[in-house]
Protein backbone atom coordinates (compact mmCIF):
# COMPACT_ATOMS: atom_id res chain seq x y z
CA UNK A 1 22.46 -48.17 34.48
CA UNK A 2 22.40 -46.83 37.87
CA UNK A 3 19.79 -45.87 40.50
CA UNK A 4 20.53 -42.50 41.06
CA UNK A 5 21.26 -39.61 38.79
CA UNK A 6 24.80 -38.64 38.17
CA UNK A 7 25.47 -42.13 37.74
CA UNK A 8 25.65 -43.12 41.57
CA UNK A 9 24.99 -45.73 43.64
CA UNK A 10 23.68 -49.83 42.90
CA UNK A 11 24.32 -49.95 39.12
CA UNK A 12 24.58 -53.07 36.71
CA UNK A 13 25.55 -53.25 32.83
CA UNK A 14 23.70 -54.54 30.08
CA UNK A 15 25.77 -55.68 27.25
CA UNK A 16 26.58 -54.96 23.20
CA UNK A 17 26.83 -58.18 20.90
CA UNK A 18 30.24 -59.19 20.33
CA UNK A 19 29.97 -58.25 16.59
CA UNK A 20 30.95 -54.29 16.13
CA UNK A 21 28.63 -52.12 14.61
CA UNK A 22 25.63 -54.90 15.17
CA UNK A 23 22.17 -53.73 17.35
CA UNK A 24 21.57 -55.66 20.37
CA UNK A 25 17.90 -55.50 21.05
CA UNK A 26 16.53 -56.04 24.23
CA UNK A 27 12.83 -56.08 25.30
CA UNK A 28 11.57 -55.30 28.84
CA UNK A 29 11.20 -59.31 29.52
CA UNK A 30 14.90 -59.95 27.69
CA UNK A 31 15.97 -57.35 30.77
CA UNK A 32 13.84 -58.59 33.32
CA UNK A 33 15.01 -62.57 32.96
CA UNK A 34 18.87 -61.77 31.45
CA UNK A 35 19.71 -58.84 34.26
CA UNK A 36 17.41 -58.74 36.64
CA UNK A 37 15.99 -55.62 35.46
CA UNK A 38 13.08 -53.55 37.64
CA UNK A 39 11.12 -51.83 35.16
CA UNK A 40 12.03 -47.72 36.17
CA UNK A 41 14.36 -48.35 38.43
CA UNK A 42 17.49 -46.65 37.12
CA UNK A 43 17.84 -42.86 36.67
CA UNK A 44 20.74 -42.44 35.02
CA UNK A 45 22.85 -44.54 32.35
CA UNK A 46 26.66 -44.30 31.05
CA UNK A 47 26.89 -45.18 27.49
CA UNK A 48 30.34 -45.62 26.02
CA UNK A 49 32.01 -43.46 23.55
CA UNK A 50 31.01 -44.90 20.11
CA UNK A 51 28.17 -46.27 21.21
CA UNK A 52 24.45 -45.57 21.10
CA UNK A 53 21.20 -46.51 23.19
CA UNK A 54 17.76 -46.05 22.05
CA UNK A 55 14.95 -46.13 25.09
CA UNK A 56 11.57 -46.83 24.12
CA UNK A 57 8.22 -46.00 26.82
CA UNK A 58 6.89 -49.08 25.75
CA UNK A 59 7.48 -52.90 25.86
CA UNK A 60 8.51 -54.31 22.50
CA UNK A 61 9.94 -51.01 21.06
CA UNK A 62 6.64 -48.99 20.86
CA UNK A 63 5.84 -46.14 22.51
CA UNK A 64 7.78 -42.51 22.48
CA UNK A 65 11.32 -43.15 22.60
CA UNK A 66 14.75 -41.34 22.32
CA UNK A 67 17.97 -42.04 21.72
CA UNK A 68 21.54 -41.51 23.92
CA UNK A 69 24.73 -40.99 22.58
CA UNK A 70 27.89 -42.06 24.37
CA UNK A 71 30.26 -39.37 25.74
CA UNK A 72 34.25 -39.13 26.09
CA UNK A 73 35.73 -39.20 29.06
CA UNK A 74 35.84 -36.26 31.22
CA UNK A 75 38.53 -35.26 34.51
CA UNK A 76 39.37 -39.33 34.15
CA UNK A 77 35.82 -40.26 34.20
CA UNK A 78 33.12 -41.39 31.31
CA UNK A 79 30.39 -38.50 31.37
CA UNK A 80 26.94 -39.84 32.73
């Protein structure tokens, strides 16, 4: 995730379980304690080819959400 769009600027990762193909779930409070997370802080996010994330509005997976598929790389670079 990273605090400006076009993937720029402070950034930090949040991270898959080590079992392919299983769903990490993480809550706003999982983010908050495990990563430091501010809650709307980042504006942009680079998701790995292969790889999905699902962003809900709401704490606890409620709310409207949507989901983000990872892109290939592009000129050397993954696609943000």
């Amino acid at each position: 995730m990273f605090a400006l769009p076009g993937c720029l600027d402070d950034s930090y990762a949040v991270f898959s379980t080590e079992n392919q193909g299983e769903t990490a779930y993480y809550t706003l409070s999982d983010l908050e304690n495990q990563y430091n997370y501010i809650n709307d802080w980042p504006s942009s996010i680079m998701i790995p080819l292969g790889y999905s994330v699902t962003l809900f509005d709401n704490d606890g997976f409620g709310g409207d959400h949507e989901t983000y598929q990872g892109q290939e790389y592009s000129n050397g670079r993954m696609v943000c």
